[in-house]
Every structure is written in structure tokens, then in C-alpha cells.
N, C-alpha and C. Protein backbone atom coordinates (compact mmCIF):
# COMPACT_ATOMS: atom_id res chain seq x y z
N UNK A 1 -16.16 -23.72 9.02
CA UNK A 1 -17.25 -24.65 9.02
C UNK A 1 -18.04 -24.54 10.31
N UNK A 2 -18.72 -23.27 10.94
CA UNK A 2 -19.99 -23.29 11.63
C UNK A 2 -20.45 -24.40 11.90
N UNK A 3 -21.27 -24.82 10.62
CA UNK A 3 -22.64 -25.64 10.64
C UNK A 3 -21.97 -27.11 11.15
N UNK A 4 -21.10 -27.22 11.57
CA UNK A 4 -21.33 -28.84 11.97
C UNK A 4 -20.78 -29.81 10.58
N UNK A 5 -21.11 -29.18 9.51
CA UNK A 5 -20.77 -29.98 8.08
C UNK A 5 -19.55 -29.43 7.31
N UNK A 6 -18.85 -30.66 6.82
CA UNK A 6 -17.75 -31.16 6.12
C UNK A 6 -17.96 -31.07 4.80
N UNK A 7 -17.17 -30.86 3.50
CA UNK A 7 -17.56 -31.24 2.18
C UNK A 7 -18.37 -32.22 1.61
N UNK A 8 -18.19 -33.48 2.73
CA UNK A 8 -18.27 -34.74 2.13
C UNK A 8 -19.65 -35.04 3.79
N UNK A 9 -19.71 -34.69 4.74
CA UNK A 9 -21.01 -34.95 5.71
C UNK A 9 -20.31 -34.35 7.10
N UNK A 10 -21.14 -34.92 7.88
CA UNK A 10 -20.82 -34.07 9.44
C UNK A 10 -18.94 -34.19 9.37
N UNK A 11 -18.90 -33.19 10.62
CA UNK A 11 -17.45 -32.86 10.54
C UNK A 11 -17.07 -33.69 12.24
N UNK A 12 -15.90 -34.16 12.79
CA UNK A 12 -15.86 -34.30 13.56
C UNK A 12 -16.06 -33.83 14.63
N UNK A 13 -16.14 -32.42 14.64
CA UNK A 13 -16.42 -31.33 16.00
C UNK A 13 -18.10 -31.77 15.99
N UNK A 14 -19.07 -31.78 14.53
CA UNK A 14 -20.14 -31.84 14.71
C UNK A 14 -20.68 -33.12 15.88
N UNK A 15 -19.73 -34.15 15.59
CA UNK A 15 -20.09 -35.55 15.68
C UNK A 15 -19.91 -35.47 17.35
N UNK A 16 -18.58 -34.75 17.67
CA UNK A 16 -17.94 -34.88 18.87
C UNK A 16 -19.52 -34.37 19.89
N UNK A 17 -19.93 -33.11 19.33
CA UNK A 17 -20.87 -32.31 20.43
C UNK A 17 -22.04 -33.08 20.79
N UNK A 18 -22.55 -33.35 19.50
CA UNK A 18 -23.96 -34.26 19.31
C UNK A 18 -23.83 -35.82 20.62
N UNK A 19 -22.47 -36.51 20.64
CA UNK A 19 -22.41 -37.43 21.45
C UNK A 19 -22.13 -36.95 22.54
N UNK A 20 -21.41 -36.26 22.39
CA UNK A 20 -21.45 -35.47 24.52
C UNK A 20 -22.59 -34.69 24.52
N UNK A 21 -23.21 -34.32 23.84
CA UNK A 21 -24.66 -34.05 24.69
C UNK A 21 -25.98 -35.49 25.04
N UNK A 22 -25.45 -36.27 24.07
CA UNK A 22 -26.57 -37.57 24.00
C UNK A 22 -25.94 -38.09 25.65
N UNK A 23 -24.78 -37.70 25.92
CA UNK A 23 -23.99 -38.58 27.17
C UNK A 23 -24.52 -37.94 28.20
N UNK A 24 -24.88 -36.65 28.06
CA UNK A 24 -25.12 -35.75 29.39
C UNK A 24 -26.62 -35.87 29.74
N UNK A 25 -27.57 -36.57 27.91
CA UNK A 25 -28.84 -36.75 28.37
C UNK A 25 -29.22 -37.85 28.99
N UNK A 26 -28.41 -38.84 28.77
CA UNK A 26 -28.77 -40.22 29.51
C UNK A 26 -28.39 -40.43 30.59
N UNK A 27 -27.61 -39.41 31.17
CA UNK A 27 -27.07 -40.02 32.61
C UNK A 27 -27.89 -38.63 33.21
N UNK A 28 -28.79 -37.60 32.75
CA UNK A 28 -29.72 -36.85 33.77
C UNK A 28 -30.70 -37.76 33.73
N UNK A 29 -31.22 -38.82 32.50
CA UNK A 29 -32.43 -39.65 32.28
C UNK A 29 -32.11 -40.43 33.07
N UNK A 30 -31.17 -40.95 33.48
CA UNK A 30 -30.82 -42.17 35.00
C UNK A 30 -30.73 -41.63 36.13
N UNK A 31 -30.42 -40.55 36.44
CA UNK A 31 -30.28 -39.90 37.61
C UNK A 31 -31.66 -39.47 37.89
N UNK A 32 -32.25 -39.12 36.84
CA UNK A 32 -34.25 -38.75 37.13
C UNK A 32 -34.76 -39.88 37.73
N UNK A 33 -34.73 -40.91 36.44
CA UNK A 33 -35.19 -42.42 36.90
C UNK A 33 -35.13 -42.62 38.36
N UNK A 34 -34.66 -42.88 38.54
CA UNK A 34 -33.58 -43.49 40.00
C UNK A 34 -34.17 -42.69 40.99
N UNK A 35 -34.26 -40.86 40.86
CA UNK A 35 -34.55 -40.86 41.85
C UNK A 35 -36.36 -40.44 42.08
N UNK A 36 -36.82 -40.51 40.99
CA UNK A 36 -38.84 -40.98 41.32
C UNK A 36 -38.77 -42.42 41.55
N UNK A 37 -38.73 -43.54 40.64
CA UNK A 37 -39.12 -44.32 40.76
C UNK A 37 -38.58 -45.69 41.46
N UNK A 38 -38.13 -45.12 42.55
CA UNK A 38 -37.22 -46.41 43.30
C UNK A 38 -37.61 -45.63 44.44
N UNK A 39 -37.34 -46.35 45.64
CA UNK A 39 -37.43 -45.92 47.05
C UNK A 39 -36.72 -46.00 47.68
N UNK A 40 -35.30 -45.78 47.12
CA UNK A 40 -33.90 -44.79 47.79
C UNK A 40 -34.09 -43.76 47.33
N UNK A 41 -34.99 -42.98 46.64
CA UNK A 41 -34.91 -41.75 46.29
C UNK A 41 -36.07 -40.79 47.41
N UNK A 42 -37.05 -41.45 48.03
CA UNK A 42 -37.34 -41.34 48.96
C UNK A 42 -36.95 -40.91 50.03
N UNK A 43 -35.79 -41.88 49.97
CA UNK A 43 -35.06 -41.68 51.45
C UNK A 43 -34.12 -40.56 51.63
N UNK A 44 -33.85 -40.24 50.36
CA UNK A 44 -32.77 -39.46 49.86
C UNK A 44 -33.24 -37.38 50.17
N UNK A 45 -34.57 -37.47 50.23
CA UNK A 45 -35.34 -36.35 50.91
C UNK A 45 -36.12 -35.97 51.75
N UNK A 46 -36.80 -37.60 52.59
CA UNK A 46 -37.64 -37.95 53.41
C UNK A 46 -36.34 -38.53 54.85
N UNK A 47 -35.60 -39.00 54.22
CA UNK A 47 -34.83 -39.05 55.50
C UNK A 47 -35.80 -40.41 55.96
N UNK A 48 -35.03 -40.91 57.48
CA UNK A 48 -35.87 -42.75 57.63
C UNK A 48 -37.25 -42.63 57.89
N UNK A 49 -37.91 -43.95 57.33
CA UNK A 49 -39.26 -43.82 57.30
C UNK A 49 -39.98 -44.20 58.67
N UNK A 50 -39.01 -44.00 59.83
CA UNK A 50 -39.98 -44.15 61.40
C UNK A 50 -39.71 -42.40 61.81
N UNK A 51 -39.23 -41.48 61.24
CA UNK A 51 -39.61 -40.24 61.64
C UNK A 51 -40.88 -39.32 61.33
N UNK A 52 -40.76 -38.72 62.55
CA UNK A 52 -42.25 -38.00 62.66
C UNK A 52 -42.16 -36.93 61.00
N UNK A 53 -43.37 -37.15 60.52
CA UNK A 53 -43.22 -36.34 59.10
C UNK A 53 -42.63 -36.74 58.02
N UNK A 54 -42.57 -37.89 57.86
CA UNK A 54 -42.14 -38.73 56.65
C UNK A 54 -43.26 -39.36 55.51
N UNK A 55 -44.49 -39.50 56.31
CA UNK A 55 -45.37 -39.80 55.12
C UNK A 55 -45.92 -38.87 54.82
N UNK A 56 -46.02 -37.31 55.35
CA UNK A 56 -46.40 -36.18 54.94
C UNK A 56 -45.21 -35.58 53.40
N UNK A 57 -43.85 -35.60 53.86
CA UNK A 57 -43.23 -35.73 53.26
C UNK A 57 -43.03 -36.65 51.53
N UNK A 58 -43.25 -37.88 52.17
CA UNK A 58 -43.35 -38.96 50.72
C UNK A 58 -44.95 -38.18 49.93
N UNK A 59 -45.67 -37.97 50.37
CA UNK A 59 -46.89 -37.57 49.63
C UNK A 59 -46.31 -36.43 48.94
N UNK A 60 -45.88 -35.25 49.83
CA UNK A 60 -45.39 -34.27 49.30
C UNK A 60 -44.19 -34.49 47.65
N UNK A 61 -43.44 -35.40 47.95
CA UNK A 61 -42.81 -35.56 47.15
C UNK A 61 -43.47 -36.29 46.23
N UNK A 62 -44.26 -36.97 45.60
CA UNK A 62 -45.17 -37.97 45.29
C UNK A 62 -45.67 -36.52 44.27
N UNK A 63 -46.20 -35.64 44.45
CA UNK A 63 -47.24 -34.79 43.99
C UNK A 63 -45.72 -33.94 43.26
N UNK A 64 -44.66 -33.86 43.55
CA UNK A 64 -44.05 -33.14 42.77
C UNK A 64 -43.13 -34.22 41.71
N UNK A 65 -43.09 -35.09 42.10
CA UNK A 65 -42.98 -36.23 40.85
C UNK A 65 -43.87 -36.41 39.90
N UNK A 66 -44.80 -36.37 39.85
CA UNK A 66 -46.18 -35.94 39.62
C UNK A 66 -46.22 -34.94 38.11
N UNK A 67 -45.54 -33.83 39.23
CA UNK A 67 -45.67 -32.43 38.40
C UNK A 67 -44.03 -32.59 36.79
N UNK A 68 -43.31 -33.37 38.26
CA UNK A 68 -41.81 -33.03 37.16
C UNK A 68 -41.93 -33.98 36.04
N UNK A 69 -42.66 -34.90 35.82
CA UNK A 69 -42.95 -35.37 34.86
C UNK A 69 -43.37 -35.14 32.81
N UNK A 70 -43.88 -33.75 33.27
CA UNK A 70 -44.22 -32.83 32.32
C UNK A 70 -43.07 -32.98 31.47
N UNK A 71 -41.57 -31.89 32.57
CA UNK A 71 -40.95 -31.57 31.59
C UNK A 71 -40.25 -32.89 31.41
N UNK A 72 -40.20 -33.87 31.92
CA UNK A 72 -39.04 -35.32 31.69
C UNK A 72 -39.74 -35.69 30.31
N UNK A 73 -41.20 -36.07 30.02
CA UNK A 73 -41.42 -36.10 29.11
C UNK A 73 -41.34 -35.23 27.77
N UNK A 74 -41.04 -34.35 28.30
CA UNK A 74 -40.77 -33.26 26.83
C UNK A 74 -39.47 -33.35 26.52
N UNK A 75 -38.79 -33.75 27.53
CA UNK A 75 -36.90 -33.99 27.30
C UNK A 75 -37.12 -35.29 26.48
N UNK A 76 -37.63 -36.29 26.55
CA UNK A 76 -37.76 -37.58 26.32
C UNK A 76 -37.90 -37.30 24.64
N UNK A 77 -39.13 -36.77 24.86
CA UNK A 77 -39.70 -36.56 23.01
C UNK A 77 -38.59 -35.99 22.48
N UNK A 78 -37.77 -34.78 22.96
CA UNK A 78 -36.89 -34.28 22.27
C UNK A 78 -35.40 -35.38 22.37
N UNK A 79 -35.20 -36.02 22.89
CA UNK A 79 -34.43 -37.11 22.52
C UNK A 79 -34.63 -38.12 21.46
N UNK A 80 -35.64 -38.39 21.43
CA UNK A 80 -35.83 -39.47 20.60
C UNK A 80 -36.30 -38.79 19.21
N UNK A 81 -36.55 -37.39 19.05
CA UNK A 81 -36.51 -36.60 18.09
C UNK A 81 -35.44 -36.44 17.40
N UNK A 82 -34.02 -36.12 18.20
CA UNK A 82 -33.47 -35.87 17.60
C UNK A 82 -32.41 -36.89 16.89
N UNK A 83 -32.77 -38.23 16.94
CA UNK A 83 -32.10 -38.84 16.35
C UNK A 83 -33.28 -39.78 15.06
N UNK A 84 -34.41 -39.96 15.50
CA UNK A 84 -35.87 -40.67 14.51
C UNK A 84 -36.28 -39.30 13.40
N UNK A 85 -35.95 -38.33 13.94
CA UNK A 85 -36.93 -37.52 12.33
C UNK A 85 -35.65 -36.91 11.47
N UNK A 86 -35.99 -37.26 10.31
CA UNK A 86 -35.02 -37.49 8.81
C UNK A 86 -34.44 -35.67 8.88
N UNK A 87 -35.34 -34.90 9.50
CA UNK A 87 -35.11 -33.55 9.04
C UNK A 87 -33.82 -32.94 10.12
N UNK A 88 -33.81 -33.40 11.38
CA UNK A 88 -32.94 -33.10 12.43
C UNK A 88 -31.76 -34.42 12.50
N UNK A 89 -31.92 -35.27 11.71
CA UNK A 89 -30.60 -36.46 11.40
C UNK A 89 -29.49 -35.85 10.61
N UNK A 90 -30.30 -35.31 9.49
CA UNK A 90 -28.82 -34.68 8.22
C UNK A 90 -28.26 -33.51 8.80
N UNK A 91 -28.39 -32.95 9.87
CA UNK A 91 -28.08 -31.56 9.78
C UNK A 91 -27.37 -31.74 11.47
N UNK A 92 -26.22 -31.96 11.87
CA UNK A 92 -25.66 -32.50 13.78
C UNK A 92 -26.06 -30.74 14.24
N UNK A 93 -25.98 -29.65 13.82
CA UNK A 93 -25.97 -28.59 14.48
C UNK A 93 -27.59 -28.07 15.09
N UNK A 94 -28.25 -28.79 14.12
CA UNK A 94 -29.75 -28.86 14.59
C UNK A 94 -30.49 -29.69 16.02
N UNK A 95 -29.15 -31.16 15.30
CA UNK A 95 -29.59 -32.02 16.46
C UNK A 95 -28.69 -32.04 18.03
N UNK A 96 -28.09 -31.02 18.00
CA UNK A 96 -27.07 -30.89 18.97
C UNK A 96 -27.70 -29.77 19.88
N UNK A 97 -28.32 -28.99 18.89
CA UNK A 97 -29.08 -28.00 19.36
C UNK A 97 -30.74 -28.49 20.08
N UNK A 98 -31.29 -29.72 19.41
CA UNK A 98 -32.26 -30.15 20.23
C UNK A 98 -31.86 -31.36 21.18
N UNK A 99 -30.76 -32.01 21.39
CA UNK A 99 -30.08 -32.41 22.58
C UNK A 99 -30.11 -31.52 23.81
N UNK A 100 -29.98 -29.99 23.40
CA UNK A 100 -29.32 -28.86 24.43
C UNK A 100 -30.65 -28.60 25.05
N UNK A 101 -32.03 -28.38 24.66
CA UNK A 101 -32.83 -28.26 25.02
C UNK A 101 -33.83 -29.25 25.86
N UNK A 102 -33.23 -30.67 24.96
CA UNK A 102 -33.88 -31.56 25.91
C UNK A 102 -33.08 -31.51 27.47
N UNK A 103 -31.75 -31.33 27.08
CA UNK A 103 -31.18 -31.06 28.70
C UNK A 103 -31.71 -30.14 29.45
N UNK A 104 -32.13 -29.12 29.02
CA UNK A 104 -32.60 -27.89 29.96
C UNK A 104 -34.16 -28.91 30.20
N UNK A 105 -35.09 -29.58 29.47
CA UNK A 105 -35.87 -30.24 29.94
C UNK A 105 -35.98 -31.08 31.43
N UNK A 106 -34.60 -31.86 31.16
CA UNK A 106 -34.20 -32.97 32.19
C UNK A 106 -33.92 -31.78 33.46
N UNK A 107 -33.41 -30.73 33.43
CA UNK A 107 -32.71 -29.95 34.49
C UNK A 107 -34.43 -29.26 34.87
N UNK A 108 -35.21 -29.13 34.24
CA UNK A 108 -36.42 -28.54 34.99
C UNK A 108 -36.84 -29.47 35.42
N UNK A 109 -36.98 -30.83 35.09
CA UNK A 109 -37.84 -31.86 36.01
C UNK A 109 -37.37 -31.78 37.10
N UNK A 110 -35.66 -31.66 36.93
CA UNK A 110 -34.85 -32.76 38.49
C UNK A 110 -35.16 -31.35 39.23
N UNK A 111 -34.95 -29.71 38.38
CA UNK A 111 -35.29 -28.91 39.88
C UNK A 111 -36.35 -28.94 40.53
N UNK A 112 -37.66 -29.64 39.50
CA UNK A 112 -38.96 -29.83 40.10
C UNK A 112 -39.37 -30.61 41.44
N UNK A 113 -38.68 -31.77 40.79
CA UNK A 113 -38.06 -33.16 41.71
C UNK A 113 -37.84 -32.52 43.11
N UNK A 114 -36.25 -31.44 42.86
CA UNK A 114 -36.01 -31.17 44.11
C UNK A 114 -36.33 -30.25 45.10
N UNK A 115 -37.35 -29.51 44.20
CA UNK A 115 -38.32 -28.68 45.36
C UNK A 115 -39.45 -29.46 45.86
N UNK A 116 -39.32 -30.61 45.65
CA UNK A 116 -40.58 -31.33 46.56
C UNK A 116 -40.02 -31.58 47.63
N UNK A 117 -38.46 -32.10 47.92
CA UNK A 117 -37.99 -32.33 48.97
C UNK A 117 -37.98 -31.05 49.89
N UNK A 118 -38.10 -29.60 49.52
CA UNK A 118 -37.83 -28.96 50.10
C UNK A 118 -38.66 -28.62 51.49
N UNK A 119 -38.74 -28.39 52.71
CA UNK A 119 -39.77 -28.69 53.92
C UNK A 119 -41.07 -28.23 53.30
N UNK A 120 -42.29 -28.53 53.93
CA UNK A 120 -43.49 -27.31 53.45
C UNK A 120 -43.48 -26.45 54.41
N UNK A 121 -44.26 -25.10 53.60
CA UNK A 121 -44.73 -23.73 54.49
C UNK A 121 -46.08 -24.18 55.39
């Protein structure tokens, strides 16, 4: 049984993958969160805000939050895809498979994320 399906509907291996990937997407979707839109995440690449080069820095990072947004939103759509459209619900090997992709989504934002922290040239 490949496909994820049982005689009778999904098989437990199907069920098992589909929820450990939904687990791995919500805690990169909190770990994203957390670190654009709060200001410990700031600090977390800017270092304290009375050092020389810190609001050069927050801008810098600001513009690549900015950018990583793209792919967070395309992880997003593909989350909520894969559990709202009727065609990727009946089938866990489909939707396990667009879980996997929304993760590689979440993993391009946060590397986006974390090349803003990186110094500038």
C-alpha cells in the first residue's frame, strides 16, 4: 500500500505522515511569526538597540522581512490547501506531499529572514 490508502480509506502510516508534517508546519509558522513580527526578533540579529549600527541594521532586516514574506505566504496557501480543497483531502499522499512543499516554503522565508541579519557589504 504506497498510496497512503487502505481498502476501506487512509491507512495509518498515511494519517501518521500527513500529521507530522502539519506539526513541523506550525511550529516553522511560529518560529517565522515570532521572529518578524515581535521585537525580540530584532534583538535576536541587531543585538542592543544603543549600539552603533543597529538602526541601520533593523532597516536592513525590515527590507528582508519584507522580501521573506513571498515565500511564507505561499507556505501559508499551501497549508490551508491542503486540508480546504476536496481534491487533495481524499487522497493523504497528495496532501502530505503538499505539506512537504509548504515546508520547503517556510524554510525559504526563515533563510530569507536570516540573511537579513547577516552584516552588509
Amino acid at each position: 500500500m504506497l498510496s497512503g490508502r487502505g481498502r476501506f480509506g487512509p491507512t495509518r502510516a498515511g494519517s501518521a505522515a500527513v500529521l507530522g508534517a502539519l506539526a513541523v508546519n506550525v511550529l516553522a509558522a511560529t518560529a517565522y511569526s515570532l521572529l518578524v513580527f515581535t521585537e525580540p526578533g530584532d534583538k535576536v540579529f541587531c543585538g542592543d538597540p544603543l549600539t552603533q549600527g543597529y538602526e541601520k541594521c533593523v532597516d536592513q532586516m525590515a527590507l528582508f522581512a519584507i522580501a521573506s514574506l513571498i515565500p511564507a505566504m505561499l507556505a501559508l496557501i499551501l497549508m490551508i490547501a491542503a486540508f480546504a480543497t476536496p481534491g487533495v483531502r481524499e487522497r493523504p499522499g497528495l496532501r502530505a506531499q503538499t505539506l512537504g512543499y509548504s515546508l520547503v516554503a517556510w524554510l525559504i522565508a526563515g533563510g530569507t529572514l536570516v540573511m537579513g541579519g547577516l552584516p552588509a557589504i
